[in-house]
C-alpha atoms as a PDB file:
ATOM      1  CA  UNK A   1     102.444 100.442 106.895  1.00  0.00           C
ATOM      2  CA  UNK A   2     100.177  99.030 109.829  1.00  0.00           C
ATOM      3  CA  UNK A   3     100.024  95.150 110.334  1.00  0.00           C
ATOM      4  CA  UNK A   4      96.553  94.274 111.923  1.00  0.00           C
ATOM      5  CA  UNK A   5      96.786  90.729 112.702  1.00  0.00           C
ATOM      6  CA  UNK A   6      95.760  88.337 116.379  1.00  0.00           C
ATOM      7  CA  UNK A   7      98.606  85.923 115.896  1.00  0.00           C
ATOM      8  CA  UNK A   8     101.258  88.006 116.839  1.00  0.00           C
ATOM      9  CA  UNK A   9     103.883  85.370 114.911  1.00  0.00           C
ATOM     10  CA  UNK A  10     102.005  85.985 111.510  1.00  0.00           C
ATOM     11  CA  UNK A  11     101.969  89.557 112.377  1.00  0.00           C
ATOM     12  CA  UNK A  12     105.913  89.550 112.984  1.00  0.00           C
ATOM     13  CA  UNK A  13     106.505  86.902 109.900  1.00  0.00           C
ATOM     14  CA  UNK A  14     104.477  89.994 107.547  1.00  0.00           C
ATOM     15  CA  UNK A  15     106.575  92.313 109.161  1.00  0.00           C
ATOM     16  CA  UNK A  16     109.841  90.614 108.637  1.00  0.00           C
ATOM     17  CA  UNK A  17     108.734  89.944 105.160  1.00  0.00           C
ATOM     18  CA  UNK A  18     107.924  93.232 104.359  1.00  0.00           C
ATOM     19  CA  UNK A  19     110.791  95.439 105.870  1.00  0.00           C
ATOM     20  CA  UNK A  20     112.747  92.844 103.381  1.00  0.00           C
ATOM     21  CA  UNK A  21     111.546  94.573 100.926  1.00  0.00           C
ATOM     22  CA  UNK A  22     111.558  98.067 101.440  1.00  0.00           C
ATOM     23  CA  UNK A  23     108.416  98.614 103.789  1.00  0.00           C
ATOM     24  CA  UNK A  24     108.567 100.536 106.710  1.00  0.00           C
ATOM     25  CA  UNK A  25     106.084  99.450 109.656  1.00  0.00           C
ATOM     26  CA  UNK A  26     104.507 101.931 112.430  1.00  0.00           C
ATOM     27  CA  UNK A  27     103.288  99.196 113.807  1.00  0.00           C
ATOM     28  CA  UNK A  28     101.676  95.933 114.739  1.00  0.00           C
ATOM     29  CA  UNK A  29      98.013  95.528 116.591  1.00  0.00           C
ATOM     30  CA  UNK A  30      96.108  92.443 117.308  1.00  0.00           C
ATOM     31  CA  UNK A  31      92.752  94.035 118.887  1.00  0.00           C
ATOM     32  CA  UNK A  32      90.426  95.838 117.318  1.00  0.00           C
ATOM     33  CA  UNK A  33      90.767  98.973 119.918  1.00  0.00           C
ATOM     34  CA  UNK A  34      94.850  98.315 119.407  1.00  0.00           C
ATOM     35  CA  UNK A  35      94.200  98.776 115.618  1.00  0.00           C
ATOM     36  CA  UNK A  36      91.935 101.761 116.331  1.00  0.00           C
ATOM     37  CA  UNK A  37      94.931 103.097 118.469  1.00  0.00           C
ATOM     38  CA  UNK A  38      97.454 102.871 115.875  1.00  0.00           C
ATOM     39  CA  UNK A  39      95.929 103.890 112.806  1.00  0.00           C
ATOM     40  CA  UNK A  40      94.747 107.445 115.025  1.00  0.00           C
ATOM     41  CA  UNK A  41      98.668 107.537 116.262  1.00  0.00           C
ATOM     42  CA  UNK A  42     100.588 106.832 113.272  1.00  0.00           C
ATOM     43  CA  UNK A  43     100.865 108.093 109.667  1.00  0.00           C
ATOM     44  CA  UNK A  44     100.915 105.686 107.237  1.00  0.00           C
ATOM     45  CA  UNK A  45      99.475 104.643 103.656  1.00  0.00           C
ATOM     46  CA  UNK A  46      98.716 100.963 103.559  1.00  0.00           C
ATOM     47  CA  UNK A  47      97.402  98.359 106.273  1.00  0.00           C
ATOM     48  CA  UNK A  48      96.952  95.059 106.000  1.00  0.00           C
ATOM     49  CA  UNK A  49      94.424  93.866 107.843  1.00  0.00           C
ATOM     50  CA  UNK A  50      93.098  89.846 108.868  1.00  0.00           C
ATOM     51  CA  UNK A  51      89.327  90.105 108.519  1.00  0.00           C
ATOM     52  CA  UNK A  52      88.979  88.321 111.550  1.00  0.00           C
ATOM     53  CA  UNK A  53      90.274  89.352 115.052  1.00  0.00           C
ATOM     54  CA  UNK A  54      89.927  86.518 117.249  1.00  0.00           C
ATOM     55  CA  UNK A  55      86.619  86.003 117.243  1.00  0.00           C
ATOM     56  CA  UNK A  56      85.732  89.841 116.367  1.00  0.00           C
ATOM     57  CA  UNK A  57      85.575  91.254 112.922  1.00  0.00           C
ATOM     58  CA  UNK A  58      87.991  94.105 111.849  1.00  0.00           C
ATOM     59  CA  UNK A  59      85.025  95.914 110.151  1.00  0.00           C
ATOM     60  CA  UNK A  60      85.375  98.913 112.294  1.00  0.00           C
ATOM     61  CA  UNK A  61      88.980  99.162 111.943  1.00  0.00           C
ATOM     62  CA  UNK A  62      88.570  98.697 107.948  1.00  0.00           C
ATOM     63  CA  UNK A  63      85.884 101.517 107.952  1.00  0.00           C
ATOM     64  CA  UNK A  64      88.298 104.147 109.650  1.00  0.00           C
ATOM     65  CA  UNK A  65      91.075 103.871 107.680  1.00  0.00           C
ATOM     66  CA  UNK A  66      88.785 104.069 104.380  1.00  0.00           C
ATOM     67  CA  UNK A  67      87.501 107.190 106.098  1.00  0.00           C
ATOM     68  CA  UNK A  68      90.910 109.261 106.764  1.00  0.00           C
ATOM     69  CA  UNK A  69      91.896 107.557 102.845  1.00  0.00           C
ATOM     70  CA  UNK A  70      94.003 104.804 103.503  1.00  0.00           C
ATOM     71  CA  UNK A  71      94.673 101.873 101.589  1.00  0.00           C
ATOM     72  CA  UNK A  72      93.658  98.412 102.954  1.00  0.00           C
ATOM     73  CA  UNK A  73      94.959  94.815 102.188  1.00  0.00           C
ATOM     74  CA  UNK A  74      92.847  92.131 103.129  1.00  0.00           C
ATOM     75  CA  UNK A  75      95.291  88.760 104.292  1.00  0.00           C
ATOM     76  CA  UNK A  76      92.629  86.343 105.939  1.00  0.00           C
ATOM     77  CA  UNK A  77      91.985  82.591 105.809  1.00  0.00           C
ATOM     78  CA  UNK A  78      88.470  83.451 105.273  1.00  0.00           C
ATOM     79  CA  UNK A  79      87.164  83.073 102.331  1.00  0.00           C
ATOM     80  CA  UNK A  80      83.253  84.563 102.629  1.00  0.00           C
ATOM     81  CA  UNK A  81      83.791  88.112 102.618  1.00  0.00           C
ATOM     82  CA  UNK A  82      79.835  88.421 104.002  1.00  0.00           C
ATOM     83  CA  UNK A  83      80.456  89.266 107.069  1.00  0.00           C
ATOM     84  CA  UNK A  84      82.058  92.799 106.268  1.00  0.00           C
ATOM     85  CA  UNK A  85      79.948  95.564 104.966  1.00  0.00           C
ATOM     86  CA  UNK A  86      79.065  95.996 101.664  1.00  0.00           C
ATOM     87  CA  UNK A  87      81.224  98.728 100.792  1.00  0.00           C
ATOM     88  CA  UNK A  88      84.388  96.766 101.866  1.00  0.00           C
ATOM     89  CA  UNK A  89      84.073  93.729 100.017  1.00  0.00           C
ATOM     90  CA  UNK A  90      85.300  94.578  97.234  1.00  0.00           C
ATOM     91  CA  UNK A  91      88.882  95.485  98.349  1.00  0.00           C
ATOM     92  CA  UNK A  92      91.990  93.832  97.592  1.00  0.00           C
ATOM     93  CA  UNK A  93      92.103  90.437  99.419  1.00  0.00           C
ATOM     94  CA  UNK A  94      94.632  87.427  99.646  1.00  0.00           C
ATOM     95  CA  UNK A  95      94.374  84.108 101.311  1.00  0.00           C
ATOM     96  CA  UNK A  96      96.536  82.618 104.177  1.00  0.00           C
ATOM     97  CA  UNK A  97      99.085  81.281 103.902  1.00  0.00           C
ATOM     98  CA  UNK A  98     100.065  84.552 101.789  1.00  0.00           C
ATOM     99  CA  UNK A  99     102.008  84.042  98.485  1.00  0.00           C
ATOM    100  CA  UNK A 100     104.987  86.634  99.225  1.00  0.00           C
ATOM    101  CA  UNK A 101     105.427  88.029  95.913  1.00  0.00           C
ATOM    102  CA  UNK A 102     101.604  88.679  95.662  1.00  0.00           C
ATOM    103  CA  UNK A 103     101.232  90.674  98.832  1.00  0.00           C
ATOM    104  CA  UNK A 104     104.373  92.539  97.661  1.00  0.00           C
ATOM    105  CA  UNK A 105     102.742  93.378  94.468  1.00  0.00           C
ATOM    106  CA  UNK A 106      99.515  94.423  96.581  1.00  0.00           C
ATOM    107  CA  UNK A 107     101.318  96.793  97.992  1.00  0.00           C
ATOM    108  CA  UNK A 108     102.900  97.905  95.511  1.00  0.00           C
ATOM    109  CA  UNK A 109      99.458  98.744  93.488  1.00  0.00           C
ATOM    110  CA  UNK A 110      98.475 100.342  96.639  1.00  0.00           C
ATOM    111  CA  UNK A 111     101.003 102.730  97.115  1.00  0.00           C
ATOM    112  CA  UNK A 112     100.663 103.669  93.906  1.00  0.00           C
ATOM    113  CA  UNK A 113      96.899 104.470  94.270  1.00  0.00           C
ATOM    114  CA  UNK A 114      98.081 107.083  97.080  1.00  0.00           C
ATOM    115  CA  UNK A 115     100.717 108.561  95.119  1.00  0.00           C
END
């Protein structure tokens, strides 16, 4: 699993969470071209991504991984999904602050989509 957040503390609070219960994490990016890096590096299933990146959407890094077929969860305190392209919108997306149990079960149903 990737972790595609800009506040590294969230990012390492998701990763924390996550390795808790059973996850394994390649890694953590907080740039767009970081995220690019990763997700062309590492082998992975799911990545949960903030729709925001500082001030720079994570569009680009959203449309790559739907391109090599990997799963994408959506944890942003945005709530207007308008700003990402059409085709993205309707992916699985929860609100900060994240509800553990429903990011767990996220992935869960995401994993089990690659399967």
């Amino acid at each position: 699993m990737a972790i595609v957040e800009d506040s590294f503390l969230v990012a390492r609070g998701l990763a924390t969470l996550l390795e808790r219960h059973g996850c394994e994490i390649v890694g953590l990016a907080g740039t767009p071209e970081a995220a690019l890096e990763l997700i062309d590096a590492a082998e992975f299933d799911v990545a949960v991504l903030d729709i925001m990146l500082g001030n720079r959407s994570c569009a680009d890094v959203a449309l790559r991984l739907r391109e090599q077929g990997r799963e994408i969860i959506f944890v942003s305190g945005y709530g207007d999904l308008g700003m990402l392209p059409s085709e993205l919108r309707s992916l699985p997306r929860l609100s900060k602050p994240v509800e553990p149990a429903l990011l767990v079960q996220a992935i869960r149903e995401a994993v089990a989509t690659t399967g």
